[in-house]
C-alpha atoms as a PDB file:
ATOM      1  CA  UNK A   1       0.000   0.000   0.000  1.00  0.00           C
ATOM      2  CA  UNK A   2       1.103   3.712  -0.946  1.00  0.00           C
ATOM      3  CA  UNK A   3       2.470   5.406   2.259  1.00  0.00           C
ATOM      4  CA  UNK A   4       0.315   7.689   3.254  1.00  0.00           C
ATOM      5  CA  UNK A   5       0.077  11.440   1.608  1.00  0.00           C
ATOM      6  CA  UNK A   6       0.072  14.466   3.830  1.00  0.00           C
ATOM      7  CA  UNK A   7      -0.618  16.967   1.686  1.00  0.00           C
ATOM      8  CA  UNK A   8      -3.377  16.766  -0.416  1.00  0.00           C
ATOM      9  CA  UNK A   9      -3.541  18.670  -3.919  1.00  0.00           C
ATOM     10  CA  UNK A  10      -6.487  21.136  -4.037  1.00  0.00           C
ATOM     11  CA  UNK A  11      -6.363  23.562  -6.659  1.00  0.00           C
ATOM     12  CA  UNK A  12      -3.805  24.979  -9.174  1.00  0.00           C
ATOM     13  CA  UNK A  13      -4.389  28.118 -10.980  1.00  0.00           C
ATOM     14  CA  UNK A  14      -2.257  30.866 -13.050  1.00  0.00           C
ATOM     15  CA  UNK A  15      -1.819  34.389 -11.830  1.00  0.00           C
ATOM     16  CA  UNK A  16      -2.824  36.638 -14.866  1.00  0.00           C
ATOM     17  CA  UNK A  17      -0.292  39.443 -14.095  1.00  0.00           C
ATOM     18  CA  UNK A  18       2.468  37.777 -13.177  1.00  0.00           C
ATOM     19  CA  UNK A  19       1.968  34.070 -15.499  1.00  0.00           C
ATOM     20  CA  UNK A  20       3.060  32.309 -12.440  1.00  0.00           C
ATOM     21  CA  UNK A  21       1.366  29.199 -11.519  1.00  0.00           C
ATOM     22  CA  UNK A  22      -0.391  28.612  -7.777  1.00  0.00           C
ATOM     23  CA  UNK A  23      -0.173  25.128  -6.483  1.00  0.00           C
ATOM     24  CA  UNK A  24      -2.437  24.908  -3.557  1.00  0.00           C
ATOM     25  CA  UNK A  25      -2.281  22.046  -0.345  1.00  0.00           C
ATOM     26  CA  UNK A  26      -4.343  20.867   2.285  1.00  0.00           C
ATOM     27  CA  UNK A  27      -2.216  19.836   4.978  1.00  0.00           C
ATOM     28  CA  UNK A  28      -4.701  17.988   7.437  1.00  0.00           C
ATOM     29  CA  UNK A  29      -2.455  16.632   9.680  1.00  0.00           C
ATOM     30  CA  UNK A  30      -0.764  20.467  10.280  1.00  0.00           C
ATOM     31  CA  UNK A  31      -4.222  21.945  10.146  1.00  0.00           C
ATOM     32  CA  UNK A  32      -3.304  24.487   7.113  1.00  0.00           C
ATOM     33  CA  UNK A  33      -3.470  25.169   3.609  1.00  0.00           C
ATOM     34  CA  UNK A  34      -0.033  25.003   1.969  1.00  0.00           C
ATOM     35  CA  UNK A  35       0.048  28.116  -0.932  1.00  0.00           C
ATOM     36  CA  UNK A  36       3.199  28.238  -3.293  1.00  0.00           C
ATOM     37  CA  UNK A  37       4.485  28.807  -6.762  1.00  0.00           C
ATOM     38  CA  UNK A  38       6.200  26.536  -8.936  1.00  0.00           C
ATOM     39  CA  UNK A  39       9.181  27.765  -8.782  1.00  0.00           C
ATOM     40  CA  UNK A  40       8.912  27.617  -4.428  1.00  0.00           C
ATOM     41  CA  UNK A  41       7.812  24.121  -4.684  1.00  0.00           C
ATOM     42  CA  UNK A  42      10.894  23.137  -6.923  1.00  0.00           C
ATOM     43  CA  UNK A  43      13.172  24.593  -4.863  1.00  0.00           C
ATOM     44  CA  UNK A  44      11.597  23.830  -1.041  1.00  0.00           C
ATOM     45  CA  UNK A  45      13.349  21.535   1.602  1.00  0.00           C
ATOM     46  CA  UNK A  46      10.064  20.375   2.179  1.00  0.00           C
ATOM     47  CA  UNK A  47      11.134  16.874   0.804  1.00  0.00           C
ATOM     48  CA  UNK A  48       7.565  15.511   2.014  1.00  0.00           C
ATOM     49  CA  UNK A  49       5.718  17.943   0.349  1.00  0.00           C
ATOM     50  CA  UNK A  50       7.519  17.837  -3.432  1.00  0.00           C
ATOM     51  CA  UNK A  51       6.857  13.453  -2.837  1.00  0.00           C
ATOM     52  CA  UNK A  52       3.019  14.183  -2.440  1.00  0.00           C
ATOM     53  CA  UNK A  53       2.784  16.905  -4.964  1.00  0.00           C
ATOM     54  CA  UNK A  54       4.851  14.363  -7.637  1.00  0.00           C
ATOM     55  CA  UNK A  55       2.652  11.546  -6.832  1.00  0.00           C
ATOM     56  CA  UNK A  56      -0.367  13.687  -6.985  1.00  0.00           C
ATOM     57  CA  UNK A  57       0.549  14.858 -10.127  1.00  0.00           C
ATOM     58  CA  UNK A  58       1.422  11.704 -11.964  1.00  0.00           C
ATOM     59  CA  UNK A  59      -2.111  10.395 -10.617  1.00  0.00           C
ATOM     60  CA  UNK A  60      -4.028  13.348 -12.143  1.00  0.00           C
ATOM     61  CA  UNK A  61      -1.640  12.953 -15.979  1.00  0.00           C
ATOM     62  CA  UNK A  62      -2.895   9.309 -16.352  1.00  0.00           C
ATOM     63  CA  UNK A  63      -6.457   9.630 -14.984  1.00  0.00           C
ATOM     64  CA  UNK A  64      -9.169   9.781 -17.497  1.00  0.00           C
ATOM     65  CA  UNK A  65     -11.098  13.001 -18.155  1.00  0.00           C
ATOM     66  CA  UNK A  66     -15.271  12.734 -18.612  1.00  0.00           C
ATOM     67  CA  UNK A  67     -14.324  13.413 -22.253  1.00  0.00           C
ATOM     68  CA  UNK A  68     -12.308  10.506 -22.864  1.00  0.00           C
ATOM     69  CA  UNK A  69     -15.363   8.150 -21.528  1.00  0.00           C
END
């Protein structure tokens, strides 16, 4: 079984100034929601947060969309 994720993917949106992309988390465990760029994910020592947001994100590539079915 998949360990278990702590942060759980909740919404991702682009900034229409800037271009930058918004990743945002629910940490339930820490009780808060987890706001960053990009660019501040890629570079965080968070190690357990870049693991969820990778496996997250590989999950959501290969899932089917309502179109597909």
């Amino acid at each position: 079984m998949d360990e278990q994720i702590r942060y759980h993917f909740m919404h991702k949106e682009r900034m229409a100034v800037t271009n930058e992309i918004i990743i945002q988390f629910m940490d339930f465990q820490g009780k808060r929601l987890v706001r960053a760029t990009a660019q501040d994910l890629n570079s965080s020592d968070n190690q357990k947060l870049k693991e969820d947001a990778r496996k997250q994100w590989d999950r959501i590539k290969r899932a089917e969309t309502m179109e597909q079915k």
